[in-house]
PDB file of N, CA and C in Angstrom:
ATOM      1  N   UNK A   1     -64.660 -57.029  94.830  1.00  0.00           N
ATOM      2  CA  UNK A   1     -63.710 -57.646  95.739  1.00  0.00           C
ATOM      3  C   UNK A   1     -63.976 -57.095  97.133  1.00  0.00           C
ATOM      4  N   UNK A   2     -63.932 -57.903  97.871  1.00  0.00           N
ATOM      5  CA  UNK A   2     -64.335 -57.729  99.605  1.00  0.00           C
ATOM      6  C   UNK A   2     -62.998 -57.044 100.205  1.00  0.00           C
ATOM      7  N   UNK A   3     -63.220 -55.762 101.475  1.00  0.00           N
ATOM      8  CA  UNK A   3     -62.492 -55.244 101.697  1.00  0.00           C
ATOM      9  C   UNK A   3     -61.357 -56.167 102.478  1.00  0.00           C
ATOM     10  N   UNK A   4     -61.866 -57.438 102.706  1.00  0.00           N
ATOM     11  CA  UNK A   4     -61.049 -58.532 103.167  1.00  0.00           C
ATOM     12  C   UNK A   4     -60.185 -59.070 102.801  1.00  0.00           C
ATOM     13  N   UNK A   5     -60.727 -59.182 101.807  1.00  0.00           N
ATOM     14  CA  UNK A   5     -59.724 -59.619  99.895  1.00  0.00           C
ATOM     15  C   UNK A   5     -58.879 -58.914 100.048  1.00  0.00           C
ATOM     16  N   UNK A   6     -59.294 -57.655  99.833  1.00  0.00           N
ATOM     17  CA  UNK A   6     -58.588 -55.864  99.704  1.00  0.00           C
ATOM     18  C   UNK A   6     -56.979 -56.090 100.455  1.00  0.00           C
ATOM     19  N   UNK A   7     -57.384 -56.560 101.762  1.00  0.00           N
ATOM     20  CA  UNK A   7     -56.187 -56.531 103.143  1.00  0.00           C
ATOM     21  C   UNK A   7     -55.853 -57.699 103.093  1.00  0.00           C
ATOM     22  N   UNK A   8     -55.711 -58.312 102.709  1.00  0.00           N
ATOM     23  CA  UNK A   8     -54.704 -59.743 102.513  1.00  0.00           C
ATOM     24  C   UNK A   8     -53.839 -59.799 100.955  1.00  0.00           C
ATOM     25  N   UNK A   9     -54.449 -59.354 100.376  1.00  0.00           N
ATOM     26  CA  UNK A   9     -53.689 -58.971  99.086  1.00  0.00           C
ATOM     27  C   UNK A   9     -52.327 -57.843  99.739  1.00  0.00           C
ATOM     28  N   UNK A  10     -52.741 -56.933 100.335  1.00  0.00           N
ATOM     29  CA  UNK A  10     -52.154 -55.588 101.088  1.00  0.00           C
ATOM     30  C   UNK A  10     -51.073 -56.366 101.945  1.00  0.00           C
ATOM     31  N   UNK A  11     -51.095 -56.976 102.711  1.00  0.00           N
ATOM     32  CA  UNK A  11     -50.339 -58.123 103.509  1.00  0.00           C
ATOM     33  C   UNK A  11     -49.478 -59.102 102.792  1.00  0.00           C
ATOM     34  N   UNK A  12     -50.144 -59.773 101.899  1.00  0.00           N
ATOM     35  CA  UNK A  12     -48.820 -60.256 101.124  1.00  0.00           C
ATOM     36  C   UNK A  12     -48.039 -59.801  99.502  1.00  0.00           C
ATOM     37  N   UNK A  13     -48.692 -58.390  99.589  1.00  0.00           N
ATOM     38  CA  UNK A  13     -47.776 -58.014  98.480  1.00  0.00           C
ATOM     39  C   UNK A  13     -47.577 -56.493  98.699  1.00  0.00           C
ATOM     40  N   UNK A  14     -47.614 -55.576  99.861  1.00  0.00           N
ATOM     41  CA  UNK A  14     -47.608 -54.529 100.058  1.00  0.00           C
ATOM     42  C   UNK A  14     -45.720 -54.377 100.988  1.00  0.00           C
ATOM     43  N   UNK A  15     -44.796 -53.541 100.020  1.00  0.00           N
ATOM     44  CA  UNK A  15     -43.599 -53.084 100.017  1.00  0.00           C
ATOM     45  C   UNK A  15     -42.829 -54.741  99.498  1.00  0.00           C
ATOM     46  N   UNK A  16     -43.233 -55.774  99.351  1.00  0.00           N
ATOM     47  CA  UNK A  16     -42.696 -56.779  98.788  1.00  0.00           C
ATOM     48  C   UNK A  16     -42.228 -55.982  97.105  1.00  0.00           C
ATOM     49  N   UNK A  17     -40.858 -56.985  96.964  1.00  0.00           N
ATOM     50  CA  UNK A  17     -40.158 -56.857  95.252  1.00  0.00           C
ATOM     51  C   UNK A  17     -41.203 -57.763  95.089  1.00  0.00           C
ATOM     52  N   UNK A  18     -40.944 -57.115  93.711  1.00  0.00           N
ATOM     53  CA  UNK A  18     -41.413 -58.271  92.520  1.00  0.00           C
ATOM     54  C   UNK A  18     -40.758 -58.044  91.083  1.00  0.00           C
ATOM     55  N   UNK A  19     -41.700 -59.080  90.190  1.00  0.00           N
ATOM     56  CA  UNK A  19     -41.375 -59.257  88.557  1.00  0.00           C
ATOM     57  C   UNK A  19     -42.663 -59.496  87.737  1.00  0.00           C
ATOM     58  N   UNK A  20     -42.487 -59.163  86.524  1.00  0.00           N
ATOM     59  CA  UNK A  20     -43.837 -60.037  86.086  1.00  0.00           C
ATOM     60  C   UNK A  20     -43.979 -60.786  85.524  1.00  0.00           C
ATOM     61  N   UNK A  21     -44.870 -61.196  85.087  1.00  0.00           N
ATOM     62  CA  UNK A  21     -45.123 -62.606  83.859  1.00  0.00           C
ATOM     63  C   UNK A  21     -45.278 -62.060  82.945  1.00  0.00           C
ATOM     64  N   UNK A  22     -43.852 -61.998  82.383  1.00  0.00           N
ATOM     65  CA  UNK A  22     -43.364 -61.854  80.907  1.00  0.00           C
ATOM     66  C   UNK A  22     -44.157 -62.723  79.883  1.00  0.00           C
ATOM     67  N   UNK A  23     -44.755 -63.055  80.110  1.00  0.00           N
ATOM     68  CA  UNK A  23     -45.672 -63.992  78.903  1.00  0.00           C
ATOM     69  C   UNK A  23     -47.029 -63.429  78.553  1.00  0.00           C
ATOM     70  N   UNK A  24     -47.144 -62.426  79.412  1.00  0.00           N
ATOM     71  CA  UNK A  24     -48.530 -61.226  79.431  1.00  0.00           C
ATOM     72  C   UNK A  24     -47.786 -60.328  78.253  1.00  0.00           C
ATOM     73  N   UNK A  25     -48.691 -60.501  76.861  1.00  0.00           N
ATOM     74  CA  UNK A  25     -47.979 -59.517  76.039  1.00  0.00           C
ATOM     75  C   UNK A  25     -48.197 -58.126  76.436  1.00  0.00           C
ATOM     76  N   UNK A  26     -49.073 -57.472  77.272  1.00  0.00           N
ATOM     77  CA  UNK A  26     -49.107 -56.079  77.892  1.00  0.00           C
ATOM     78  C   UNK A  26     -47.793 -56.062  78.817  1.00  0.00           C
ATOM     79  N   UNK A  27     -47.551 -56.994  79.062  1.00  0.00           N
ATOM     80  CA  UNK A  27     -46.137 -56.805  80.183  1.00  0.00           C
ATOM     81  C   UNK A  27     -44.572 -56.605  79.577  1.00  0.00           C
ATOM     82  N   UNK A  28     -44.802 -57.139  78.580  1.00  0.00           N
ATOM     83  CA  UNK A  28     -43.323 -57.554  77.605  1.00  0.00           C
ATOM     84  C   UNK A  28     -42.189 -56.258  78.189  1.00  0.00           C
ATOM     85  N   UNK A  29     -42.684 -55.261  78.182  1.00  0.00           N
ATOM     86  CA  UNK A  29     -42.328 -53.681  78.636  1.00  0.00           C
ATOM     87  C   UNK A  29     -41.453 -53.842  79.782  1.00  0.00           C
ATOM     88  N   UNK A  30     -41.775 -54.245  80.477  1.00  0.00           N
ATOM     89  CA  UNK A  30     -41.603 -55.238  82.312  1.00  0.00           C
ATOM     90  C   UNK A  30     -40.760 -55.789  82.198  1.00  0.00           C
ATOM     91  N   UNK A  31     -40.571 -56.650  81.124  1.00  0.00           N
ATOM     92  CA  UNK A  31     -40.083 -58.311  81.212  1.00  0.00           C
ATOM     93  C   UNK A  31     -38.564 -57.440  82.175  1.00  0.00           C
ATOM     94  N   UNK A  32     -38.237 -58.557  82.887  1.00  0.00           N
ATOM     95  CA  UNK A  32     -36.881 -58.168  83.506  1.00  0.00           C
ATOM     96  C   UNK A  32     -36.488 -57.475  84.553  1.00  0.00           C
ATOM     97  N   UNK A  33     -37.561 -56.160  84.641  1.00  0.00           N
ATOM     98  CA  UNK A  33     -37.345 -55.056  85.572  1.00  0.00           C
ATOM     99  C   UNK A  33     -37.932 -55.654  87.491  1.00  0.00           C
ATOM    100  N   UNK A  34     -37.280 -55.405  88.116  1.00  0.00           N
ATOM    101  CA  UNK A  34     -37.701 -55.508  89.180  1.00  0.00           C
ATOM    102  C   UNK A  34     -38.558 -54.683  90.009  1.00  0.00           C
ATOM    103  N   UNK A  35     -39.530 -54.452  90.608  1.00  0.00           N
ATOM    104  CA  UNK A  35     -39.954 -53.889  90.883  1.00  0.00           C
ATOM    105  C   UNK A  35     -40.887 -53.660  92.524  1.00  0.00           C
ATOM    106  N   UNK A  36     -41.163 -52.994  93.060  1.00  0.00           N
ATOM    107  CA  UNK A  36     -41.684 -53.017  94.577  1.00  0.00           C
ATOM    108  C   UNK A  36     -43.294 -52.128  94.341  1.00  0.00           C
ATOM    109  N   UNK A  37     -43.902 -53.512  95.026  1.00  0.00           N
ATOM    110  CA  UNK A  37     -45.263 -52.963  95.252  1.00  0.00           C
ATOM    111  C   UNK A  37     -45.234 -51.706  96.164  1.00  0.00           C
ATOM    112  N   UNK A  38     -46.323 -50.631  95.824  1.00  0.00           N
ATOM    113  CA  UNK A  38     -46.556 -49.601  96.541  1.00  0.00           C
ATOM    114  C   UNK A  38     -47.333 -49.916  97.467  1.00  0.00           C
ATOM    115  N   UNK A  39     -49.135 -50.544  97.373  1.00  0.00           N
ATOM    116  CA  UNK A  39     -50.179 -50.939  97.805  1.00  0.00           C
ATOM    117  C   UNK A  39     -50.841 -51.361  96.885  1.00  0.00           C
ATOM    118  N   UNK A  40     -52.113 -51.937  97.350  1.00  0.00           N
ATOM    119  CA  UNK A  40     -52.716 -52.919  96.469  1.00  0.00           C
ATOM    120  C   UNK A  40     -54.070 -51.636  96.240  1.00  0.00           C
ATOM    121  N   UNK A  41     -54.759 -51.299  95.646  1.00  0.00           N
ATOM    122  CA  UNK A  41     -55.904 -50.011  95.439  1.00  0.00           C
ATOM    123  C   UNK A  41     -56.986 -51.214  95.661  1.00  0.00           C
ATOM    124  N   UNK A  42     -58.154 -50.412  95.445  1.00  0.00           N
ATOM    125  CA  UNK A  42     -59.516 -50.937  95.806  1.00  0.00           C
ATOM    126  C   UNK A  42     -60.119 -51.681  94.937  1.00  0.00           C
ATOM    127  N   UNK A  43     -59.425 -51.904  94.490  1.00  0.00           N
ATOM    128  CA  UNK A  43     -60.459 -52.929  92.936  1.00  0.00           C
ATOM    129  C   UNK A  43     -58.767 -54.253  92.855  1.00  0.00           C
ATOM    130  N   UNK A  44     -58.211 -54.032  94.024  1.00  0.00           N
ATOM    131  CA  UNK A  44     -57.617 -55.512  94.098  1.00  0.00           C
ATOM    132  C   UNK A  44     -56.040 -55.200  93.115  1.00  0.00           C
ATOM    133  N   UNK A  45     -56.107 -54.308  92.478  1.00  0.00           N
ATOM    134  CA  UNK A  45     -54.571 -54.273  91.881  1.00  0.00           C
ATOM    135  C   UNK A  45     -53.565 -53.703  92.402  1.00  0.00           C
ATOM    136  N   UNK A  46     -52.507 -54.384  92.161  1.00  0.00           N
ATOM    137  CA  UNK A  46     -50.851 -54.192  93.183  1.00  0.00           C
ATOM    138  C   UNK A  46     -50.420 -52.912  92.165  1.00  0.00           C
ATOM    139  N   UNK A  47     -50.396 -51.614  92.742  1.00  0.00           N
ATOM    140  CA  UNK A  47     -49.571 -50.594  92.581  1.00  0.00           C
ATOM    141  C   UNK A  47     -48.044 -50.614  92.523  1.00  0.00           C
ATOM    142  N   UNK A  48     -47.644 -51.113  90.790  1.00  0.00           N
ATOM    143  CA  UNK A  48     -45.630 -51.104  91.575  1.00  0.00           C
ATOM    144  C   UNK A  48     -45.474 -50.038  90.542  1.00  0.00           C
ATOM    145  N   UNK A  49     -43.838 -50.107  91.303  1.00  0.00           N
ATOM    146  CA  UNK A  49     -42.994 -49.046  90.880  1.00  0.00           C
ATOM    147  C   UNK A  49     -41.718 -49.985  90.625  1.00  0.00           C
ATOM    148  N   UNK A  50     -41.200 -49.467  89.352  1.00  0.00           N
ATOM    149  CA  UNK A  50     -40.287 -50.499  88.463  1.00  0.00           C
ATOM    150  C   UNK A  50     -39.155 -49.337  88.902  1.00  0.00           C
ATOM    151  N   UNK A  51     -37.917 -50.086  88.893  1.00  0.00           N
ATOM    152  CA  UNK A  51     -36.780 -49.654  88.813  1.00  0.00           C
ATOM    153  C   UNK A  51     -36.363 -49.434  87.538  1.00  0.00           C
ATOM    154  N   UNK A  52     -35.465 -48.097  87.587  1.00  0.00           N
ATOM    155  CA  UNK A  52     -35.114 -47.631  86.457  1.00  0.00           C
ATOM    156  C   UNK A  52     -35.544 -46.370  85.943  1.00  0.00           C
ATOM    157  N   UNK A  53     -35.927 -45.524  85.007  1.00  0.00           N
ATOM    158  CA  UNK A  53     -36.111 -44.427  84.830  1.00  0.00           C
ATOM    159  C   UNK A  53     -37.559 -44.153  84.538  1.00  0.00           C
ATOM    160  N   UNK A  54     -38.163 -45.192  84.144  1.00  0.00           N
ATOM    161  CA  UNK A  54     -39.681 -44.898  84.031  1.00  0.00           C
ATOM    162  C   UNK A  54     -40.017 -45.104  86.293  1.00  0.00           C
ATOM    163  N   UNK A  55     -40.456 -43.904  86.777  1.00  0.00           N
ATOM    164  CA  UNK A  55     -40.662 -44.140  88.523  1.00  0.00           C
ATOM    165  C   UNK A  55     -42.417 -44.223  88.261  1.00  0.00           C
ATOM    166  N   UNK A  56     -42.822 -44.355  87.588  1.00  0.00           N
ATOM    167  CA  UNK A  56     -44.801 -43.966  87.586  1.00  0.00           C
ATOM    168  C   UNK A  56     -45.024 -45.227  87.952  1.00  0.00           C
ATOM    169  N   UNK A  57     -46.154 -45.477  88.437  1.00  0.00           N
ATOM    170  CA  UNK A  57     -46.992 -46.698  89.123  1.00  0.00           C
ATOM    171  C   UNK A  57     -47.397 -47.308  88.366  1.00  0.00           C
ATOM    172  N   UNK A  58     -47.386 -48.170  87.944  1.00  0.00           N
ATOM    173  CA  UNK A  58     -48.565 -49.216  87.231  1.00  0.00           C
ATOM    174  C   UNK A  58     -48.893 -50.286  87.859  1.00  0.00           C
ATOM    175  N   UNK A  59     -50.783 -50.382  87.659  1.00  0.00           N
ATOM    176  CA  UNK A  59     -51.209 -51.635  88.075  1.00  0.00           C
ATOM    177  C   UNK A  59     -51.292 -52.314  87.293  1.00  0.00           C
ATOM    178  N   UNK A  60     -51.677 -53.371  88.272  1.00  0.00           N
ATOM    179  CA  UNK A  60     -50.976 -54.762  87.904  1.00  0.00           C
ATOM    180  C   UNK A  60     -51.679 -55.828  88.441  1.00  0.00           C
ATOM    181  N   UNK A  61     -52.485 -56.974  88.003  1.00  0.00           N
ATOM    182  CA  UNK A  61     -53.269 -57.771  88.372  1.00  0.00           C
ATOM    183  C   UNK A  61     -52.134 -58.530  89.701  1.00  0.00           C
ATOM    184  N   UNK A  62     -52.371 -59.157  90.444  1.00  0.00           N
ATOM    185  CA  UNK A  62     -51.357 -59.470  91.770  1.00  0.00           C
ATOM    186  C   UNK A  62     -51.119 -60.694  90.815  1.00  0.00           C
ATOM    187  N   UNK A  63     -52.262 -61.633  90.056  1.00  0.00           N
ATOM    188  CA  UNK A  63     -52.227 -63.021  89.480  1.00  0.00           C
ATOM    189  C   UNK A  63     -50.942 -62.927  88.780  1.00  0.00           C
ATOM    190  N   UNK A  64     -50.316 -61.578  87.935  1.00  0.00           N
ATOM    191  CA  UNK A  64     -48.644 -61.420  87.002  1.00  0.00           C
ATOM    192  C   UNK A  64     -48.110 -61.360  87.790  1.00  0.00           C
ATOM    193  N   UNK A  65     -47.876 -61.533  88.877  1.00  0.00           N
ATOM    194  CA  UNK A  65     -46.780 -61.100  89.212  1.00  0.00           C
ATOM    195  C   UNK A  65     -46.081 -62.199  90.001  1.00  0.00           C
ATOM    196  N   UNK A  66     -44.818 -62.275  89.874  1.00  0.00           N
ATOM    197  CA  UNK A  66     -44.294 -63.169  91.101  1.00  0.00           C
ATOM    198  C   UNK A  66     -43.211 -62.271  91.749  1.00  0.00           C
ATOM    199  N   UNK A  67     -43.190 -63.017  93.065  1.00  0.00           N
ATOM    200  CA  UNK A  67     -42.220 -62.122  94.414  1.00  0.00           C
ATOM    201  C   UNK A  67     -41.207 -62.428  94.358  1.00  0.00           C
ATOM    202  N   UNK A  68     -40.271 -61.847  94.783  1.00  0.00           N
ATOM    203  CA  UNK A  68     -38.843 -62.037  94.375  1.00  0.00           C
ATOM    204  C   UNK A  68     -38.068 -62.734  95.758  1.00  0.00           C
ATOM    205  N   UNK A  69     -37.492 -63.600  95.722  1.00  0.00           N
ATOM    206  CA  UNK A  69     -37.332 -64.373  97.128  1.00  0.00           C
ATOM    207  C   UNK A  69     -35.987 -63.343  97.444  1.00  0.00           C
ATOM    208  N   UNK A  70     -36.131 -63.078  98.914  1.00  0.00           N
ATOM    209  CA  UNK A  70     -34.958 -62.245  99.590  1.00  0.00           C
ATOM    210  C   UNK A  70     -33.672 -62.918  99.173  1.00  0.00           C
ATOM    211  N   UNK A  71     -32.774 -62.114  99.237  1.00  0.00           N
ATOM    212  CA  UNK A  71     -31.190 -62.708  99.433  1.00  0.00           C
ATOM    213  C   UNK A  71     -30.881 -63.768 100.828  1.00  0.00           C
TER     214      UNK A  71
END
């Protein structure tokens, strides 16, 4: 992935909420939790952090995820 890629991914999903696609059986874990991208790392995956008691990072292909529209 081009460091170009890299910074536009970074731009539209960097401190944005999100959720995931609960239909990813690796995600099922997720299903529900809301969560805020940290940054996107170098191989293109969105770093979030889920609300709730698990605080550790997991990546996350940007393609699972959808953004959570503001209030």
């Amino acid at each position: 992935m081009s460091s170009m890629e890299i910074e536009r991914l970074k731009r539209q999903y960097a401190g944005k909420r999100v959720v995931v696609d609960a239909r990813r059986p690796e995600l099922t874990r997720l299903a529900g939790l809301p969560g805020r991208v940290v940054t996107v790392n170098c191989n293109g995956a969105a770093l979030v952090q889920f609300d709730g008691s698990d605080t550790s990072w997991h990546d996350i292909d940007p393609k699972f995820l959808k953004l959570e529209l503001s209030p």
